[in-house]
Protein backbone atom coordinates (compact mmCIF):
# COMPACT_ATOMS: atom_id res chain seq x y z
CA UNK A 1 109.45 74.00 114.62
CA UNK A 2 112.60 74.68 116.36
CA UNK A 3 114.99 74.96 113.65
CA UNK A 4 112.35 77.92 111.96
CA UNK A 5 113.37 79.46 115.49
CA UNK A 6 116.99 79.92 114.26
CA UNK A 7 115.96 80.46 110.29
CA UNK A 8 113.98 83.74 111.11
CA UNK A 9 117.31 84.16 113.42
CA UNK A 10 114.90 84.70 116.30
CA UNK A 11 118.19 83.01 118.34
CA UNK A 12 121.52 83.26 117.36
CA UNK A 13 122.62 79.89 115.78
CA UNK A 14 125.44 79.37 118.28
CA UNK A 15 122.85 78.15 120.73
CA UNK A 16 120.42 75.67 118.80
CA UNK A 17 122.63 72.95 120.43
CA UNK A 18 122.31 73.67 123.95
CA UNK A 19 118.70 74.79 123.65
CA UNK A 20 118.48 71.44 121.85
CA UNK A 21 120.20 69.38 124.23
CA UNK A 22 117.63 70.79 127.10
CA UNK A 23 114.74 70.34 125.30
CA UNK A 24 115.45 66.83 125.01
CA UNK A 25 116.71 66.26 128.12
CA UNK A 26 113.37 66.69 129.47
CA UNK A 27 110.36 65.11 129.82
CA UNK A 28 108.03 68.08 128.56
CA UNK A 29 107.91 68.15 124.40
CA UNK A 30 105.36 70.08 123.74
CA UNK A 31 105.43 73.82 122.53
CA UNK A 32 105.82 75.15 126.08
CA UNK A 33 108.61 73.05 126.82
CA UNK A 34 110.59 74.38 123.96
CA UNK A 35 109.63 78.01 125.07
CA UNK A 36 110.97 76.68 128.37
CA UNK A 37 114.38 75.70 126.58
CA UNK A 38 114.43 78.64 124.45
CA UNK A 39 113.91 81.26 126.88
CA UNK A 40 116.56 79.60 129.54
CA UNK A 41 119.36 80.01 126.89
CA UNK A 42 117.91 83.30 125.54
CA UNK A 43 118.65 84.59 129.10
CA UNK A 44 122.38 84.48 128.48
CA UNK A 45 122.44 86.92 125.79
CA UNK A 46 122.99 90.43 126.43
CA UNK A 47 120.61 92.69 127.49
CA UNK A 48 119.34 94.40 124.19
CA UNK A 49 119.66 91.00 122.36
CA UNK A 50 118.06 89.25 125.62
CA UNK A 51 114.69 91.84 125.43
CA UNK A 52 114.65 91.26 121.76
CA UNK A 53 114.48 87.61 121.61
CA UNK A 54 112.09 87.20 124.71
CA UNK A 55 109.74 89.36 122.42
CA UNK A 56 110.14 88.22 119.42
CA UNK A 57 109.93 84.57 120.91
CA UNK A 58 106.64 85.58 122.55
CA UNK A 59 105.16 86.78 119.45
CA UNK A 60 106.24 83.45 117.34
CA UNK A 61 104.49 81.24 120.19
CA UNK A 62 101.32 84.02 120.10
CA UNK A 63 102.16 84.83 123.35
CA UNK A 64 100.91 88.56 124.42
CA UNK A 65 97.87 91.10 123.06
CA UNK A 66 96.79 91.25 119.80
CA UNK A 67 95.53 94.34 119.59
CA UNK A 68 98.44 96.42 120.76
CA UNK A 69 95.82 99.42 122.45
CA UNK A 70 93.95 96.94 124.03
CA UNK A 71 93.48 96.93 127.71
C-alpha cells in the first residue's frame, strides 16, 4: 500500500525512505500507523505542497465527507 502512496506521487519519492524507516520503527502497522508516518514527513514539505499532500493523503485513506455539501 505504501509504495501506491509514492506511484500516484501523493509524496514526493525523496521521502519513501524516511517515512519507511518510521513506519517500521514502530510498533503500530496498521493503516493508521502509516498515516501516522506519512503525515509526520509530509509536514516538512512546504506549505502549498504540505496542504496538498495532507489532502490528498486524507482522501486515499477515506478520511473526510463524502458528500462535499454535506453538513
Amino acid at each position: 500500500m505504501e509504495c501506491a502512496i509514492f506511484y500516484r506521487r501523493l509524496l514526493p519519492t525523496r521521502m519513501l525512505i524516511p517515512v519507511t524507516d518510521s513506519y517500521l520503527s514502530k510498533e503500530d502497522r496498521t493503516d493508521w500507523g502509516l498515516l501516522n508516518a506519512l503525515t509526520l514527513h509530509a509536514k516538512n514539505l512546504p506549505p502549498n505542497g504540505n496542504i496538498r499532500a495532507h489532502a490528498q493523503l486524507g482522501r486515499y485513506f477515506g478520511l473526510g465527507k463524502v458528500n462535499l455539501y454535506a453538513c
